[in-house]
C-alpha atoms as a PDB file:
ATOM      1  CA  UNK A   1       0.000   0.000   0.000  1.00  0.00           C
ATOM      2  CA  UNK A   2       1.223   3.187  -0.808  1.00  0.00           C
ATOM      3  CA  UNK A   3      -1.633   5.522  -0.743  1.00  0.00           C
ATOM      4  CA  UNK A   4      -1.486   7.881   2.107  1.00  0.00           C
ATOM      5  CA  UNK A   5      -4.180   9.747   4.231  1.00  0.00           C
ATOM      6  CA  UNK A   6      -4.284  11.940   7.480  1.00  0.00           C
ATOM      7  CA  UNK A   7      -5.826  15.178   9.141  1.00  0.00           C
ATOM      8  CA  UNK A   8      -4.400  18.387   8.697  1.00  0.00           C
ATOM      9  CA  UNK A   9      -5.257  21.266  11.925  1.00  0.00           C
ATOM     10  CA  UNK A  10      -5.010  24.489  10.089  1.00  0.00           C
ATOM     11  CA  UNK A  11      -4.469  27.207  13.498  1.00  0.00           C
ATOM     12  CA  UNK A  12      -3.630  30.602  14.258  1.00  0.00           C
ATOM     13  CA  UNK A  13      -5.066  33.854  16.161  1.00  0.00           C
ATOM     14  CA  UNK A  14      -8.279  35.703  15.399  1.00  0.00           C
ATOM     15  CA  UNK A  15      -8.199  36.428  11.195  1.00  0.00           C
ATOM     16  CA  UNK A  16      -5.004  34.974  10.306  1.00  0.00           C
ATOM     17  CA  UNK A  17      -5.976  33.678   6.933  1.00  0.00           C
ATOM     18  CA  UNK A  18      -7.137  29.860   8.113  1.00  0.00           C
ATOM     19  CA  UNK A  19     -10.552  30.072   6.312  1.00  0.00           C
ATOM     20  CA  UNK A  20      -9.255  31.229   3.063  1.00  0.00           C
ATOM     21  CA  UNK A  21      -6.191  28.436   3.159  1.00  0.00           C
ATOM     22  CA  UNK A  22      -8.694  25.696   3.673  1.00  0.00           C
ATOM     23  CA  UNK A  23     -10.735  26.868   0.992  1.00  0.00           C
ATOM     24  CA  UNK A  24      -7.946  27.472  -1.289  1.00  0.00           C
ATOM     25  CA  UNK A  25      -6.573  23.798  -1.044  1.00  0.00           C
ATOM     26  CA  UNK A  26      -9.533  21.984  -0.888  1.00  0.00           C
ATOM     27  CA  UNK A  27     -10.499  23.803  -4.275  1.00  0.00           C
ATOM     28  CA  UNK A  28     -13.750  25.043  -3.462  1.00  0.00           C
ATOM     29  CA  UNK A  29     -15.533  27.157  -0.784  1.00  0.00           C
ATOM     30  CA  UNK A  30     -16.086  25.046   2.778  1.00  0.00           C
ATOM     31  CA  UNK A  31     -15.214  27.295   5.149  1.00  0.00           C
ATOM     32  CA  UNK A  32     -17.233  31.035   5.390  1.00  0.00           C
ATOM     33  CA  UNK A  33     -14.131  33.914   5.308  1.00  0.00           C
ATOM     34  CA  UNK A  34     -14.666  37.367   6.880  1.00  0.00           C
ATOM     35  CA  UNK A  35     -12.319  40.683   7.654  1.00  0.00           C
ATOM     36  CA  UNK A  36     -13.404  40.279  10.858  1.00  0.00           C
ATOM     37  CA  UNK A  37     -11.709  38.079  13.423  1.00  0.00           C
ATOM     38  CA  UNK A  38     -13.314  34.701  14.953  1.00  0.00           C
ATOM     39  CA  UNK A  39     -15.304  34.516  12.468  1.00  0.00           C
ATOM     40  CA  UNK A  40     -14.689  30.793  12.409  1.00  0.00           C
ATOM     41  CA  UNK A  41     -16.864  28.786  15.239  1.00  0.00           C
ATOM     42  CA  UNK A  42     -16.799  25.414  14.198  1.00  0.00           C
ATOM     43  CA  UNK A  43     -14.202  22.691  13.532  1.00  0.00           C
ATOM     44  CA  UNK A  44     -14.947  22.663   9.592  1.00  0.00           C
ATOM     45  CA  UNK A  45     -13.422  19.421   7.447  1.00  0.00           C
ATOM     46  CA  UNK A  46     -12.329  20.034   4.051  1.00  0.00           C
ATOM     47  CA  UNK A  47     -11.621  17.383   1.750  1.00  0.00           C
ATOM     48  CA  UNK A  48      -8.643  17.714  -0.692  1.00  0.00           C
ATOM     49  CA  UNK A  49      -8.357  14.820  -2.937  1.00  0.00           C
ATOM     50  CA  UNK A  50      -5.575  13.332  -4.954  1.00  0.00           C
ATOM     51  CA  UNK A  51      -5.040   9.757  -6.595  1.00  0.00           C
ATOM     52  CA  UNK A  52      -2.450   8.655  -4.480  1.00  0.00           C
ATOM     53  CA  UNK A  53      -3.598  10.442  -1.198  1.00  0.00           C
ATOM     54  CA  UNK A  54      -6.208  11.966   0.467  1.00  0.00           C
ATOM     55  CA  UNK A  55      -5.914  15.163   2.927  1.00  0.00           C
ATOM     56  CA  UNK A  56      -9.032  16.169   5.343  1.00  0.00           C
ATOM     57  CA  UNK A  57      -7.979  19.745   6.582  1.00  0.00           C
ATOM     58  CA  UNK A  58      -9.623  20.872   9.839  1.00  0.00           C
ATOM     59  CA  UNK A  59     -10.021  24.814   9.902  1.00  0.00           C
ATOM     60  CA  UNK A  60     -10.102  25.870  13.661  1.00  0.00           C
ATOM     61  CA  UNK A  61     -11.037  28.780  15.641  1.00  0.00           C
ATOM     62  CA  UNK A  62      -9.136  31.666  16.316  1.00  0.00           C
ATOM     63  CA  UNK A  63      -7.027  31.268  19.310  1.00  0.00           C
ATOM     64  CA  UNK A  64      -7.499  34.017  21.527  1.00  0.00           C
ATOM     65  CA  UNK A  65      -7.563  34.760  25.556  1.00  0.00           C
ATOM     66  CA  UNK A  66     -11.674  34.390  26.302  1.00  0.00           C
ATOM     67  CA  UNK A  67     -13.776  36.636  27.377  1.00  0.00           C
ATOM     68  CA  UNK A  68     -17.110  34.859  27.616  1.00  0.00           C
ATOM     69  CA  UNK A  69     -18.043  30.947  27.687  1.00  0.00           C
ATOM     70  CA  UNK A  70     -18.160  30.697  24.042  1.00  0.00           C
ATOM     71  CA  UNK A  71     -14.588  31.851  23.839  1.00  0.00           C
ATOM     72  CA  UNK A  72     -13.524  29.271  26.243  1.00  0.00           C
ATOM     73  CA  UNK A  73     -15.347  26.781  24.705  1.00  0.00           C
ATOM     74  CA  UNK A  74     -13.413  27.537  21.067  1.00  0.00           C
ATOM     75  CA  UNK A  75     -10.200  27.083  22.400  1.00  0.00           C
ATOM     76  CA  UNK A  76     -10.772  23.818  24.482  1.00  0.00           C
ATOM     77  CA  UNK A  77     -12.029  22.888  20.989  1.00  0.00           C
ATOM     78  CA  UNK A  78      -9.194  23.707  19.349  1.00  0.00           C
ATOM     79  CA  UNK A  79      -6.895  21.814  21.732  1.00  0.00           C
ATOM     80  CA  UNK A  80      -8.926  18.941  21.388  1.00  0.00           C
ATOM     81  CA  UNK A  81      -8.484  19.041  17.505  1.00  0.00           C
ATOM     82  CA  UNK A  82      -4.964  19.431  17.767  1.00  0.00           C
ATOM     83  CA  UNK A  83      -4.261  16.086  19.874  1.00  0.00           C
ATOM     84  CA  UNK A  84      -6.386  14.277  17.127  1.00  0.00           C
ATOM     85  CA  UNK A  85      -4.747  15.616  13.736  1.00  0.00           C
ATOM     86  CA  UNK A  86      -1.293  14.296  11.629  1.00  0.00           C
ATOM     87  CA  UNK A  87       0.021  17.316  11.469  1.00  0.00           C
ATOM     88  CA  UNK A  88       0.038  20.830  12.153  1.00  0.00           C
ATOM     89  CA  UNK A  89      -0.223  23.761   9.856  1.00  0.00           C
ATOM     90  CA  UNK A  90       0.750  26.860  12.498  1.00  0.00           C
ATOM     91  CA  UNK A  91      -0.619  30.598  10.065  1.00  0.00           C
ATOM     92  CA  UNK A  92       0.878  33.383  10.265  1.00  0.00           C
ATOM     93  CA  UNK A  93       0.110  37.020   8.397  1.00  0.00           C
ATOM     94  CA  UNK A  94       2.804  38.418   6.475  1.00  0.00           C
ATOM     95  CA  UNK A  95       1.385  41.675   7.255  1.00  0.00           C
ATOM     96  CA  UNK A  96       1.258  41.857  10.437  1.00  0.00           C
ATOM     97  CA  UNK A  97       4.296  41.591  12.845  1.00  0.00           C
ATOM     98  CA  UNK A  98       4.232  38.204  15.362  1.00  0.00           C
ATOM     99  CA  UNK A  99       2.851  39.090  18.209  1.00  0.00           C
ATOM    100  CA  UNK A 100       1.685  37.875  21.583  1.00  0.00           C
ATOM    101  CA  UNK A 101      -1.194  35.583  20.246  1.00  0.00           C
ATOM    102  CA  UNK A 102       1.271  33.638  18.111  1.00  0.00           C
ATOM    103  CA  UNK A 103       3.871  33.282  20.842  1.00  0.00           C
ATOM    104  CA  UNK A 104       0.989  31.707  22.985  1.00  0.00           C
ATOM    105  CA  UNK A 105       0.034  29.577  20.189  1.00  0.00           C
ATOM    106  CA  UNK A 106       3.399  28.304  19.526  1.00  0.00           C
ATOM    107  CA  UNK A 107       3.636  27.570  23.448  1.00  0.00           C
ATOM    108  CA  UNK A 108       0.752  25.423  23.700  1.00  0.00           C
ATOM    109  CA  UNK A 109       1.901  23.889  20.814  1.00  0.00           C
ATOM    110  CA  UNK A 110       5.472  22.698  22.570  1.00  0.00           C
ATOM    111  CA  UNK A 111       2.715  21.890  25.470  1.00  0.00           C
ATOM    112  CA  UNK A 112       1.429  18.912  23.224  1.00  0.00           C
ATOM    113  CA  UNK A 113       4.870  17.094  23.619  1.00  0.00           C
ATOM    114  CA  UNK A 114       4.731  16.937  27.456  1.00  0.00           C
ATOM    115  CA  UNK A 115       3.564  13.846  28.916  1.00  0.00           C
ATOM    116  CA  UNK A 116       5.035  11.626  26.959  1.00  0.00           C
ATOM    117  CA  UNK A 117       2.809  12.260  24.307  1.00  0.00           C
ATOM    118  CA  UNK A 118       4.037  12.775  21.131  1.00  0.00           C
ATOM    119  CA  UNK A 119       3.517  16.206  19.193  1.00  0.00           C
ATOM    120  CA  UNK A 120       2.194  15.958  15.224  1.00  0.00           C
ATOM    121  CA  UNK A 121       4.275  17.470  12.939  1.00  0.00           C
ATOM    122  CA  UNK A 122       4.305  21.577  12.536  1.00  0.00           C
ATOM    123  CA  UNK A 123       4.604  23.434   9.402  1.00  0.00           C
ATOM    124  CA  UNK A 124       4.731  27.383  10.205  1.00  0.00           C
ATOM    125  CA  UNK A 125       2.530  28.477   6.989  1.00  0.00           C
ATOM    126  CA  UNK A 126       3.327  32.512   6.722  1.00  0.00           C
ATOM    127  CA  UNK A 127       0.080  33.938   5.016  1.00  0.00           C
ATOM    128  CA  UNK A 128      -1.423  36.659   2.845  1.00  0.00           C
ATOM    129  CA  UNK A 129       2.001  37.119   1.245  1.00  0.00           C
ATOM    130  CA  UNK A 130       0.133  39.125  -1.614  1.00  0.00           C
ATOM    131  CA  UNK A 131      -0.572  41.758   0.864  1.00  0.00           C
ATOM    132  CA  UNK A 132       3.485  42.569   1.064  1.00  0.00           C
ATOM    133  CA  UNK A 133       6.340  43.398  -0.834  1.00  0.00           C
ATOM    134  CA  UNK A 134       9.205  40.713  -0.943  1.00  0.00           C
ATOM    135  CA  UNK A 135      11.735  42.631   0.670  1.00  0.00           C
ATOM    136  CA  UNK A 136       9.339  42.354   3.696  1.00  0.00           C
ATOM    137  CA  UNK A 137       8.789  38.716   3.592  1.00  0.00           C
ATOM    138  CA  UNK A 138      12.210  37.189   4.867  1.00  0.00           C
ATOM    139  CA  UNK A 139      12.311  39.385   8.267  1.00  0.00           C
ATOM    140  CA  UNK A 140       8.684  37.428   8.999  1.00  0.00           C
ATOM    141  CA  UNK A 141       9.581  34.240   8.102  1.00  0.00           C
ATOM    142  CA  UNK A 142      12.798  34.615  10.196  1.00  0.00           C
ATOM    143  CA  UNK A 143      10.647  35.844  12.683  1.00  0.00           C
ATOM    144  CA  UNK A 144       7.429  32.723  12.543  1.00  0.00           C
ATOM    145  CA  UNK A 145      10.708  30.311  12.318  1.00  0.00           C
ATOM    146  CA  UNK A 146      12.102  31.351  15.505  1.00  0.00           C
ATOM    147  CA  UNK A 147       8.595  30.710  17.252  1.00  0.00           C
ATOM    148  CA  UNK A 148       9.269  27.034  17.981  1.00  0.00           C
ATOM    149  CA  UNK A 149      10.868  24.217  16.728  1.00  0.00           C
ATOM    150  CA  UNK A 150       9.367  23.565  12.977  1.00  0.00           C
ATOM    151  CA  UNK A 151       9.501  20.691  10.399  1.00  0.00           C
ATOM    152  CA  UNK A 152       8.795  22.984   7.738  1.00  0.00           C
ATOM    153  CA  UNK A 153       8.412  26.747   7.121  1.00  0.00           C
ATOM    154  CA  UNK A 154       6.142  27.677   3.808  1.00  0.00           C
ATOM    155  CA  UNK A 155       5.415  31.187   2.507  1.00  0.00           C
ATOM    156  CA  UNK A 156       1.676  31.203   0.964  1.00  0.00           C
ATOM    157  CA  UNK A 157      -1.249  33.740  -0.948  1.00  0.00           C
ATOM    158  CA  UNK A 158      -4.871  31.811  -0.548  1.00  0.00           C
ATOM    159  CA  UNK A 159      -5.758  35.368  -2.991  1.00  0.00           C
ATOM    160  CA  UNK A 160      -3.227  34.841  -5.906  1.00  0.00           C
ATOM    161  CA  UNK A 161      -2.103  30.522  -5.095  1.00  0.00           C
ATOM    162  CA  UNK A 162       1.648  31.730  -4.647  1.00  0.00           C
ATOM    163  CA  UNK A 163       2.805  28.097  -3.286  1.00  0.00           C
ATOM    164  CA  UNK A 164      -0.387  26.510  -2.120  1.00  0.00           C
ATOM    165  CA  UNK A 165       0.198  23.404  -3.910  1.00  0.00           C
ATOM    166  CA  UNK A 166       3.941  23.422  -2.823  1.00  0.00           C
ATOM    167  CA  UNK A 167       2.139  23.686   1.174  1.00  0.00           C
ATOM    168  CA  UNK A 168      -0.231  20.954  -0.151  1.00  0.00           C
ATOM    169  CA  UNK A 169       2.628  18.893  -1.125  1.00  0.00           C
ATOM    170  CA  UNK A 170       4.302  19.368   2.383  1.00  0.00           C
ATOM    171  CA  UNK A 171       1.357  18.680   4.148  1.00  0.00           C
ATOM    172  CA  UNK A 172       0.691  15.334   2.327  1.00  0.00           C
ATOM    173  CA  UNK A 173       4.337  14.348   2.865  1.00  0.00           C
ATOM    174  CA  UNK A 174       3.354  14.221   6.522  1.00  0.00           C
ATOM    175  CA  UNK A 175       0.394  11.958   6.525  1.00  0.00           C
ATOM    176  CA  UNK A 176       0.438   7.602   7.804  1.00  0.00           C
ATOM    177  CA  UNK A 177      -0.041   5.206   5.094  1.00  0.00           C
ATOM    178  CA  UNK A 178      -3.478   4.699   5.368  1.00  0.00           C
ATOM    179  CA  UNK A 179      -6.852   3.726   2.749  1.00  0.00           C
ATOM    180  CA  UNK A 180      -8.972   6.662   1.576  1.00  0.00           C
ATOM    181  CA  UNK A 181     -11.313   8.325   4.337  1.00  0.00           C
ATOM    182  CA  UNK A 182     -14.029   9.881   2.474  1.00  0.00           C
ATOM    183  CA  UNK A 183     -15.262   8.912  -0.985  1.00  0.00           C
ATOM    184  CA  UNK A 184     -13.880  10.262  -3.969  1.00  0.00           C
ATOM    185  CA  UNK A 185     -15.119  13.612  -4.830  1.00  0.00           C
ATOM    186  CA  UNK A 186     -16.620  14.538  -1.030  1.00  0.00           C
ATOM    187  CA  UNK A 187     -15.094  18.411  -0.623  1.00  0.00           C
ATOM    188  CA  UNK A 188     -16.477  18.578   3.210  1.00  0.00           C
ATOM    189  CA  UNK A 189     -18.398  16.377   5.640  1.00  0.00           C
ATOM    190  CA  UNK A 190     -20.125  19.282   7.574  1.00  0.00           C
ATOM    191  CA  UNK A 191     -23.915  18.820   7.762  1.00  0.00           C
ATOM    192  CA  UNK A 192     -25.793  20.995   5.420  1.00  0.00           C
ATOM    193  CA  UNK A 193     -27.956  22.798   8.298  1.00  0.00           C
ATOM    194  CA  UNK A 194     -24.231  23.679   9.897  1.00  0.00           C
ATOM    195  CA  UNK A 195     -23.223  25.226   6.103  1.00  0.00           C
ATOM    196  CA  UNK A 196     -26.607  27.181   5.007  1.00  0.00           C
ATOM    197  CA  UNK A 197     -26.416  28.768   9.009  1.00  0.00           C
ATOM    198  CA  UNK A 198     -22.613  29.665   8.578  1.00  0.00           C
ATOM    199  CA  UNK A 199     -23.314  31.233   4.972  1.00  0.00           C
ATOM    200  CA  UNK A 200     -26.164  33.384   6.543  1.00  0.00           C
ATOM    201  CA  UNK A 201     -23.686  34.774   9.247  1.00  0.00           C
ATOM    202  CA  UNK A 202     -20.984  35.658   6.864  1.00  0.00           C
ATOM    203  CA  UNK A 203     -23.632  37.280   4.847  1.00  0.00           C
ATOM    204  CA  UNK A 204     -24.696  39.417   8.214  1.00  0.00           C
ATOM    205  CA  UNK A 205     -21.050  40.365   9.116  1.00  0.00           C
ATOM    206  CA  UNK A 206     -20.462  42.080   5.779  1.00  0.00           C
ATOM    207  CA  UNK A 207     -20.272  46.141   6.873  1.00  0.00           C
ATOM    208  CA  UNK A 208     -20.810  45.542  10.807  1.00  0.00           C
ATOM    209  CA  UNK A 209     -18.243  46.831  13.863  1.00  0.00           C
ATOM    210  CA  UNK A 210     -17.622  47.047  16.993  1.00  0.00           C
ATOM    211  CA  UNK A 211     -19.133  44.346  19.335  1.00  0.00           C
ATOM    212  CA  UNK A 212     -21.721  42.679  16.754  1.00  0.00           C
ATOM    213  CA  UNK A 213     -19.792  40.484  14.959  1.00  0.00           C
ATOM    214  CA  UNK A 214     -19.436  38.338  18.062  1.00  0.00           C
ATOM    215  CA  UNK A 215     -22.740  38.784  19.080  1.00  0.00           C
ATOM    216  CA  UNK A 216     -24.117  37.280  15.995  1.00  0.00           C
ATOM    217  CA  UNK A 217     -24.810  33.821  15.859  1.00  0.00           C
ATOM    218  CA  UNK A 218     -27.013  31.639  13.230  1.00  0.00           C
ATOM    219  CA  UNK A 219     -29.668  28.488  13.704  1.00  0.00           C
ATOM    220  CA  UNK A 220     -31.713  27.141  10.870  1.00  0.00           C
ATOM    221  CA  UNK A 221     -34.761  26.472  12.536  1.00  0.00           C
ATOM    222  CA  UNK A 222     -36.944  24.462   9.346  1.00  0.00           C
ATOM    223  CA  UNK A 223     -35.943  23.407   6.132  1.00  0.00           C
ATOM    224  CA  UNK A 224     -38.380  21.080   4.039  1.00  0.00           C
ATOM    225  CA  UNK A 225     -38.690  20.923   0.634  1.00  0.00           C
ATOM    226  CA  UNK A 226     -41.900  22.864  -0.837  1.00  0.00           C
ATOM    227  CA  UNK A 227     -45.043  21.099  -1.839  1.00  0.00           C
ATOM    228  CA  UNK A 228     -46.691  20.737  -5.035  1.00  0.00           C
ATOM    229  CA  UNK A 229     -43.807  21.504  -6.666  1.00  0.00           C
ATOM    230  CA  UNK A 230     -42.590  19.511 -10.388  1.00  0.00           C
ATOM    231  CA  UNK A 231     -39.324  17.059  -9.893  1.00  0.00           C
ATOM    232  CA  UNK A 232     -37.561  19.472 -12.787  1.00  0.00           C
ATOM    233  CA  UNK A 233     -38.280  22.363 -10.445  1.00  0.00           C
ATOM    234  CA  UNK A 234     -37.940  21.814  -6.659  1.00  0.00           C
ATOM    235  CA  UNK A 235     -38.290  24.464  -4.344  1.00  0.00           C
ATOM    236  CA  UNK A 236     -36.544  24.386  -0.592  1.00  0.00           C
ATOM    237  CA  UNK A 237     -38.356  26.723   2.096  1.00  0.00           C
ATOM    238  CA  UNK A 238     -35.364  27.579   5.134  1.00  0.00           C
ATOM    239  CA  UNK A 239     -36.507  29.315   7.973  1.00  0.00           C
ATOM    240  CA  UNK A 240     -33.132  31.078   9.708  1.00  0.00           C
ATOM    241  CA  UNK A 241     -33.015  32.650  12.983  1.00  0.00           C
ATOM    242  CA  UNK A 242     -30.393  34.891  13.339  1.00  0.00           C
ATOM    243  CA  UNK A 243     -29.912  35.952  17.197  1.00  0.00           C
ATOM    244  CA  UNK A 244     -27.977  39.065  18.598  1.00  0.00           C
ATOM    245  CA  UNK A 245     -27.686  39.633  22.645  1.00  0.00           C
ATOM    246  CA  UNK A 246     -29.355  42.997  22.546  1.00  0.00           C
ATOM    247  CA  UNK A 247     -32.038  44.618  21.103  1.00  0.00           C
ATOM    248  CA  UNK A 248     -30.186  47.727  19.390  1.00  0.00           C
ATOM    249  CA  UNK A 249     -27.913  44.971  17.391  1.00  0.00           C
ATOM    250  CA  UNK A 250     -31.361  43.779  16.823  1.00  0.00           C
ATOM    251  CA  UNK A 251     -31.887  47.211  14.485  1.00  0.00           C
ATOM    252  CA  UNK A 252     -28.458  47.140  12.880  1.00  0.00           C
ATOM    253  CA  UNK A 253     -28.856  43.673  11.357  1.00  0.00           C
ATOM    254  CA  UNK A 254     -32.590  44.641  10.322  1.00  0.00           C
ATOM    255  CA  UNK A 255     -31.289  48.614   8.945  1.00  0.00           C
ATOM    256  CA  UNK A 256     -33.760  51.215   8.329  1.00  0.00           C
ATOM    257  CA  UNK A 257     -37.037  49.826   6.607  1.00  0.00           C
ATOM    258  CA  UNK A 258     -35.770  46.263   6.923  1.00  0.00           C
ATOM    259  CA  UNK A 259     -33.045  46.929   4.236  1.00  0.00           C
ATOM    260  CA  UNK A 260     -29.533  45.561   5.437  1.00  0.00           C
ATOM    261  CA  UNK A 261     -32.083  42.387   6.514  1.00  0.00           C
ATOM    262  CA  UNK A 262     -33.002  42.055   2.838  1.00  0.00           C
ATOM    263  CA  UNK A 263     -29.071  42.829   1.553  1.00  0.00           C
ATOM    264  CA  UNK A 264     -28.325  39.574   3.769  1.00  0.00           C
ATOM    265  CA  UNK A 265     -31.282  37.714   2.595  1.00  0.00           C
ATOM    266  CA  UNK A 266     -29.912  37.991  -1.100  1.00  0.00           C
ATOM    267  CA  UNK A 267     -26.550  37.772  -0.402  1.00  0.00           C
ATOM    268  CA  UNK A 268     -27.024  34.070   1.057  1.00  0.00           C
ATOM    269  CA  UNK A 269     -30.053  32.625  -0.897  1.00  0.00           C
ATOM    270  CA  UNK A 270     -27.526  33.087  -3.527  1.00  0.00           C
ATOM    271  CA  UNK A 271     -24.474  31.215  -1.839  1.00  0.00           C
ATOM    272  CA  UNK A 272     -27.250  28.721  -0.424  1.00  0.00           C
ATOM    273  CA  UNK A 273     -28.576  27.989  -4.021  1.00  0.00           C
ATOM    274  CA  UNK A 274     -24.673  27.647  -5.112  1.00  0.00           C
ATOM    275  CA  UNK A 275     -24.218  25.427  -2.281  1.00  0.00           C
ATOM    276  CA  UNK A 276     -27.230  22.875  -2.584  1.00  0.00           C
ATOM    277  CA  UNK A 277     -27.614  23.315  -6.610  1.00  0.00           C
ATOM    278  CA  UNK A 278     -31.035  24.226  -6.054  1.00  0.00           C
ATOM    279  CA  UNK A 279     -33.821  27.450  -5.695  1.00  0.00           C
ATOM    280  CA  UNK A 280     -34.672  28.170  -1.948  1.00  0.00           C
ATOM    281  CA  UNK A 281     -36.556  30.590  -0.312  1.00  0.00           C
ATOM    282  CA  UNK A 282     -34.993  32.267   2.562  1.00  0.00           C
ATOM    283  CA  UNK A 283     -37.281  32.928   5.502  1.00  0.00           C
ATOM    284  CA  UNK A 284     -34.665  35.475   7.699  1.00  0.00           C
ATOM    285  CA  UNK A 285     -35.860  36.462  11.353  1.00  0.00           C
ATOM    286  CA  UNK A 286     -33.937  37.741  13.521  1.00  0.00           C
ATOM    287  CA  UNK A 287     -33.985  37.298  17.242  1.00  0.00           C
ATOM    288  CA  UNK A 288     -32.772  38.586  20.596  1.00  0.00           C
ATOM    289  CA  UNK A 289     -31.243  35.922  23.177  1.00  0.00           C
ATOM    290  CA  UNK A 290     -29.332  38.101  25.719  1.00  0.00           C
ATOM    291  CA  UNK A 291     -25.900  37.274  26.636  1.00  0.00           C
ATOM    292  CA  UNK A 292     -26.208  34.086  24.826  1.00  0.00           C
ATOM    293  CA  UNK A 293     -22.486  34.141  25.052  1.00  0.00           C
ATOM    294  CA  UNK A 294     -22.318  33.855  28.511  1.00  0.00           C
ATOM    295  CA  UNK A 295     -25.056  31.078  28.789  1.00  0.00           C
ATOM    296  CA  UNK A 296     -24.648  27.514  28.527  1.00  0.00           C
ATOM    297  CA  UNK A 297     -28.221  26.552  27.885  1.00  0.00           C
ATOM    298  CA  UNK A 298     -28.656  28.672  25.209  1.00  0.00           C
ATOM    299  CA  UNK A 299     -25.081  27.878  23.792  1.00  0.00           C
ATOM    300  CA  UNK A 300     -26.017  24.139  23.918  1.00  0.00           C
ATOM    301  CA  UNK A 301     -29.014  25.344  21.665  1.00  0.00           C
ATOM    302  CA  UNK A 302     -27.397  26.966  19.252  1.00  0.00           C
ATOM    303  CA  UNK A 303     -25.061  24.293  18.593  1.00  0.00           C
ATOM    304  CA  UNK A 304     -22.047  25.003  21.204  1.00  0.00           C
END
């Protein structure tokens, strides 16, 4: 046997570039991407394929110090991930200098090798390379090299594919022997409720600050296909609750009139129909559940 397959833990701080990675080498989009950090809440598997070996890249949350329940939660999950996975891809932004975040990071990833446990593989990825000139490049990956002790060290643009099939080819060379794990052809293995409900928050992010971007959070509450309707022309009805922990966020994500609601509503039906290859109509409500965040009954409800 010769054909090799693993897992891949793609991690980082808040908006280091994870999302668009995973998306990048898997080929298509599987993971929602946003300016705005922690965007990412869920562990989300994407599926890169190749006939002598098959990668399934984990995309992680933000590392970050917490500040509520959910924040704690994301990192244990993130640990968790990271004592499960064949190797390690550690991100770091060109543009922006290493800082305390990635310094943590690195030390809880030399914390994996205590015990007598065994520490996967670590490839220090330095992303968003498009977003600097080249005579600023080698100071930073100097600098993410001298954050711990590295198998590999990988320059990358997710924007413009500067070396993501030379990381792809590192990251493979660090998987077990091992049969195939997911049929041929299978880009993710996230549950389509989890997907339409992450492409509705991404929509709602777009052009909101401050506090509300982590205040947001997305349940898809029915989804049946419509009645009546021809084979050649199904219809799916979704209803979505979005939730916010107060009720002036409440007004921002509706806007004046119910516009910015109705921006959202297009912006997703259309990734939603991309997504499931089909026409659905999007019934968007949105919801107040105060300090959600901070609550673990209603964080167990909404999926955390």
């Amino acid at each position: 046997m010769t054909f090799r397959s693993g897992f891949a833990c793609l991690v980082g701080r808040p908006n280091a570039g994870k999302s668009t990675l995973t998306n990048a080498l898997v080929g298509e989009k599987v993971a929602i991407t946003s300016s705005r950090p922690q965007t990412t809440r869920h562990a989300i598997r994407g599926i890169v394929h190749r006939p002598d070996a098959q990668l399934v890249l984990v995309d992680t949350p933000g590392v970050h110090r917490p500040r509520t329940l959910l924040g704690e939660r994301l990192n244990d999950l993130v640990r968790t991930t990271l004592l499960e996975v064949d190797v390690i891809g550690l991100c770091i932004p060109a543009d922006e200098p290493v800082g305390a975040g990635d310094r943590f990071i690195a030390r809880e990833l030399e914390e994996l090798a205590k015990d007598g446990r065994r520490r996967p593989p670590v490839v220090v990825i330095v992303t968003k390379t498009d977003r600097v000139s080249r005579a600023d490049l080698p100071p930073q990956l100097i600098a993410a090299s001298q954050l711990l002790a590295a198998d590999d060290v990988v320059p990358v643009s997710a924007v413009d594919g500067y070396q993501v099939d030379l990381l792809a080819d590192l990251l493979f060379g660090h998987l077990p022997l091992g049969p195939p794990l997911y049929p041929d052809g299978e880009l993710t293995d996230e549950p389509e409720r989890v997907m339409i409900a992450e492409l509705v928050r991404e929509a709602a992010l777009e052009g909101v600050r401050d506090e509300l971007p982590h205040s947001l959070a997305v349940v898809v509450e029915d989804m049946e296909p419509r009645q009546g309707r021809r084979e050649d022309d199904p219809l799916l009805d979704l209803r979505v609750f979005v939730y916010v922990e107060r009720d002036s966020q409440k007004g921002i994500v509706i806007g004046r009139g119910g516009t910015r609601l109705r921006e959202v509503g297009i912006q997703a039906r259309r990734e939603i129909e991309a997504l499931l290859g089909q026409r659905v109509h999007l019934d968007l409500r949105v919801k107040v559940a105060k300090d959600w965040q901070r609550d673990p009954k209603q964080l167990r409800k909404m999926g955390f």
